[in-house]
C-alpha atoms as a PDB file:
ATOM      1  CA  UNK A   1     -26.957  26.954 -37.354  1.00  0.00           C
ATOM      2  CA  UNK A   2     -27.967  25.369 -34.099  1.00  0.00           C
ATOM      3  CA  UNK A   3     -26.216  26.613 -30.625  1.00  0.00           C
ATOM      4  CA  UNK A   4     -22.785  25.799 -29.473  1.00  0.00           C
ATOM      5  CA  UNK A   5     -23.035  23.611 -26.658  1.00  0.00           C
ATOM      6  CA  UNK A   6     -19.475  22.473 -26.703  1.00  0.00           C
ATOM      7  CA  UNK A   7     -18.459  24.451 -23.669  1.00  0.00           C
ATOM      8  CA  UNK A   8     -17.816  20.518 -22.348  1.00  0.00           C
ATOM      9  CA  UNK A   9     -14.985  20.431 -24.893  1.00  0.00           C
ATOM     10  CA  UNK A  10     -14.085  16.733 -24.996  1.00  0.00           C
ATOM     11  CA  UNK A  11     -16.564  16.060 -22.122  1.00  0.00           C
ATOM     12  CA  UNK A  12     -19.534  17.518 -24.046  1.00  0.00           C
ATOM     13  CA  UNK A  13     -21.203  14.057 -24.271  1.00  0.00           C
ATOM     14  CA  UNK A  14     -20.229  12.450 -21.033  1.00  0.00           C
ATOM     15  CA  UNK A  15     -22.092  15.954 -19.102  1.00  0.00           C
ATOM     16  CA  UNK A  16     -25.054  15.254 -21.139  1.00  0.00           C
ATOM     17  CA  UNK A  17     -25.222  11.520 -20.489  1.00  0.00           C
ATOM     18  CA  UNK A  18     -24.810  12.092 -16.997  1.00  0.00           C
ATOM     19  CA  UNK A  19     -27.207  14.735 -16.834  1.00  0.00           C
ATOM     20  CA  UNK A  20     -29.988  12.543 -18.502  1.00  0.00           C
ATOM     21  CA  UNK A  21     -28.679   9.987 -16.801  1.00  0.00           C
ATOM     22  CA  UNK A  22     -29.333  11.609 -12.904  1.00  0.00           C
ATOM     23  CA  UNK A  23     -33.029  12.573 -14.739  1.00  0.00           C
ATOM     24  CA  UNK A  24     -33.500   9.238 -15.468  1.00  0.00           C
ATOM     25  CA  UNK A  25     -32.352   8.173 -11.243  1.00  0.00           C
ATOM     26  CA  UNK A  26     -34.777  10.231 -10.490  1.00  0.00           C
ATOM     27  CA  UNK A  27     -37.723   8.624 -12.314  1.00  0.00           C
ATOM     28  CA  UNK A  28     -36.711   5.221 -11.382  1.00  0.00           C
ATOM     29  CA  UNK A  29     -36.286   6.641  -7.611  1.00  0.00           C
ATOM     30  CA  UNK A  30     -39.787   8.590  -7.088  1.00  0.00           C
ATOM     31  CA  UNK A  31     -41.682   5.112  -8.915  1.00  0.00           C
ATOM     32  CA  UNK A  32     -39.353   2.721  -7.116  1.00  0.00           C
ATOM     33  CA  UNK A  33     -38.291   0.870  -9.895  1.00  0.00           C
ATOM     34  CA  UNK A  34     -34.833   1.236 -10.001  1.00  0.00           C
ATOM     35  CA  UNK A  35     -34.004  -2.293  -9.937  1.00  0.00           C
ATOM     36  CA  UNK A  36     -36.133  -2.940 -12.597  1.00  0.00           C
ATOM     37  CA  UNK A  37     -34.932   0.004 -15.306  1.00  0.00           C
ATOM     38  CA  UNK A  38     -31.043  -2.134 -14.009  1.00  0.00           C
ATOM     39  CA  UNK A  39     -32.738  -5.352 -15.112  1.00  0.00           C
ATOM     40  CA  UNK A  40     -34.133  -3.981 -18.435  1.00  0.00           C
ATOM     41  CA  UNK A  41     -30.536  -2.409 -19.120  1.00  0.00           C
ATOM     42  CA  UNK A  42     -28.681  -5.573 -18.046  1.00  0.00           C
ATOM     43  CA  UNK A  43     -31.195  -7.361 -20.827  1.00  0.00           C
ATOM     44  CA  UNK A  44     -30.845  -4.960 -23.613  1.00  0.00           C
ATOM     45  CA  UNK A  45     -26.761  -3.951 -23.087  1.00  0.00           C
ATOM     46  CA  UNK A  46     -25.586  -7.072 -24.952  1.00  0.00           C
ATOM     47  CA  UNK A  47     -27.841  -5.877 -28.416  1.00  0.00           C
ATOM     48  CA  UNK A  48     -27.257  -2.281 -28.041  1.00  0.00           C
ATOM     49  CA  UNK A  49     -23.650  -2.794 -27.445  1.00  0.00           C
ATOM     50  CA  UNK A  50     -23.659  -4.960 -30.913  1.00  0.00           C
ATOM     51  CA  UNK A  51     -25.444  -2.186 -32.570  1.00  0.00           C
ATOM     52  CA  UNK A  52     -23.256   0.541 -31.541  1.00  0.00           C
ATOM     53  CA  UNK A  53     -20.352  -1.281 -32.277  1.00  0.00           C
ATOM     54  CA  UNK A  54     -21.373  -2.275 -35.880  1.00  0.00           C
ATOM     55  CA  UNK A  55     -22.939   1.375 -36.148  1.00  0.00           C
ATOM     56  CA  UNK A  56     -19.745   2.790 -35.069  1.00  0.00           C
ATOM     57  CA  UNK A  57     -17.573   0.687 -37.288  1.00  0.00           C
ATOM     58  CA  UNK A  58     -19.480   1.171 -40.906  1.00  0.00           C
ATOM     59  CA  UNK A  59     -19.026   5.129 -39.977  1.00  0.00           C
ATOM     60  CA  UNK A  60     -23.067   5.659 -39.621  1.00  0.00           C
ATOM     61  CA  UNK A  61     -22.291   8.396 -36.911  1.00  0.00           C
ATOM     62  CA  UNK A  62     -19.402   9.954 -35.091  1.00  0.00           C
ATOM     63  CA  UNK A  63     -18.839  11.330 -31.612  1.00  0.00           C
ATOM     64  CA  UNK A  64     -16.507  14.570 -32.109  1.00  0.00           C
ATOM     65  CA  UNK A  65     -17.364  15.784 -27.970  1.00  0.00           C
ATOM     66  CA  UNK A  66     -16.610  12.846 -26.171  1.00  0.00           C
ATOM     67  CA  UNK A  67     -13.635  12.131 -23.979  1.00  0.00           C
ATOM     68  CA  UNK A  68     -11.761   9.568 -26.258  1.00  0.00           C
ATOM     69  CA  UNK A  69     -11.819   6.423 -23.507  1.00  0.00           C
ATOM     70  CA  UNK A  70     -13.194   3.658 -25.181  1.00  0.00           C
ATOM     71  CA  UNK A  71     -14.053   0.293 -23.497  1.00  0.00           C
ATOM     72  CA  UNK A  72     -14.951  -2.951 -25.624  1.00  0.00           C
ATOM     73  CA  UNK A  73     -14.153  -0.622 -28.571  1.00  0.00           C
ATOM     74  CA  UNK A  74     -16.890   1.920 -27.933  1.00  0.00           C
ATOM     75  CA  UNK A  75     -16.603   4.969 -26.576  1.00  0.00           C
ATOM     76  CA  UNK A  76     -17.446   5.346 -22.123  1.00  0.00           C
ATOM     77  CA  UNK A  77     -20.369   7.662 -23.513  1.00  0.00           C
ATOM     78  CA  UNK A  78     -22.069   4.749 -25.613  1.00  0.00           C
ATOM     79  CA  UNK A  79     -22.032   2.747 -22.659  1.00  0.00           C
ATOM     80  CA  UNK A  80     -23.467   5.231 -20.460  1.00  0.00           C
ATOM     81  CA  UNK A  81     -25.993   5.705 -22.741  1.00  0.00           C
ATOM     82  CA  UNK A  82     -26.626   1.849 -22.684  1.00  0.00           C
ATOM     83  CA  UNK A  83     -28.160   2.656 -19.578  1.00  0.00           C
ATOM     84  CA  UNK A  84     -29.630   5.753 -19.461  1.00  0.00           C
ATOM     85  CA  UNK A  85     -31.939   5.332 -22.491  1.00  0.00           C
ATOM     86  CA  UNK A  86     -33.506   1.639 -20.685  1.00  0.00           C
ATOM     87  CA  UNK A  87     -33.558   3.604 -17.434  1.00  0.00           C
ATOM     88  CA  UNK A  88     -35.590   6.848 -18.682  1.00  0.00           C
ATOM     89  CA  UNK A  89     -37.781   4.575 -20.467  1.00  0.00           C
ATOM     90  CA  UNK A  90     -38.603   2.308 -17.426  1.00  0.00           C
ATOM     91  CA  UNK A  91     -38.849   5.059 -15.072  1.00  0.00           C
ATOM     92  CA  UNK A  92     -41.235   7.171 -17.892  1.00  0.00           C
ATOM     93  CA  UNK A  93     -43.473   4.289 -17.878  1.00  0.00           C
ATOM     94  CA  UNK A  94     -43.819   3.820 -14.204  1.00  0.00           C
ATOM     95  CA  UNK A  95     -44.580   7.361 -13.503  1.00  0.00           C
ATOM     96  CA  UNK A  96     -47.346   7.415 -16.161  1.00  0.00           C
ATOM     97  CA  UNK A  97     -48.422   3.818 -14.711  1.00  0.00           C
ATOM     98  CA  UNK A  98     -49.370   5.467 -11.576  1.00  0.00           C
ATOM     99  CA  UNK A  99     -50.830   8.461 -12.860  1.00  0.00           C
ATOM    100  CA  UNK A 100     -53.118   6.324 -14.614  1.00  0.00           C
ATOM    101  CA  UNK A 101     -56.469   7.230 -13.163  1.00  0.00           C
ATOM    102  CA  UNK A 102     -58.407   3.720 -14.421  1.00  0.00           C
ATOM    103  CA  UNK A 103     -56.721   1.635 -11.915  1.00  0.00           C
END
């Protein structure tokens, strides 16, 4: 059995999204490109919130640690998320863009 991290109780998932979610600030922040991991969430919010909703709704996962607010009919976490997984992504890329040593 894996370890209990639910020392969070109901705000198990909201720590952890916010967590990843200052990790991914500071990517975006040290490349700069902060306004562009926004843009990329803006784009991508509207089909990620369709897929968590229909996801949510057809019971393919559940969310026992999270704080019970839901917005839109998702839970605050999901939308979080919305954002942090664009953001880490965008801010990932950038650092490794200039790392690259061919340019």
């Amino acid at each position: 059995m894996g370890r209990d991290i639910s020392v969070f109780g109901r705000y198990t998932y909201l720590a952890t999204e916010l967590f990843w979610g200052a990790v991914a600030l500071a990517l975006c922040r040290r490349t700069g490109s902060t306004r562009k991991a926004l843009r990329v969430s803006l784009a991508l919010y509207p089909f990620a919130y369709a897929w968590d909703r229909y996801t949510l709704e057809v019971g393919v996962f559940d969310i026992p640690l999270r704080t019970g607010v839901e917005i839109a009919e998702i839970p605050l976490e999901e939308h979080v998320f919305m954002f942090v997984v664009p953001s880490m992504v965008v801010g990932t890329a950038e650092l490794l863009e200039d790392a690259d040593p061919a340019e």
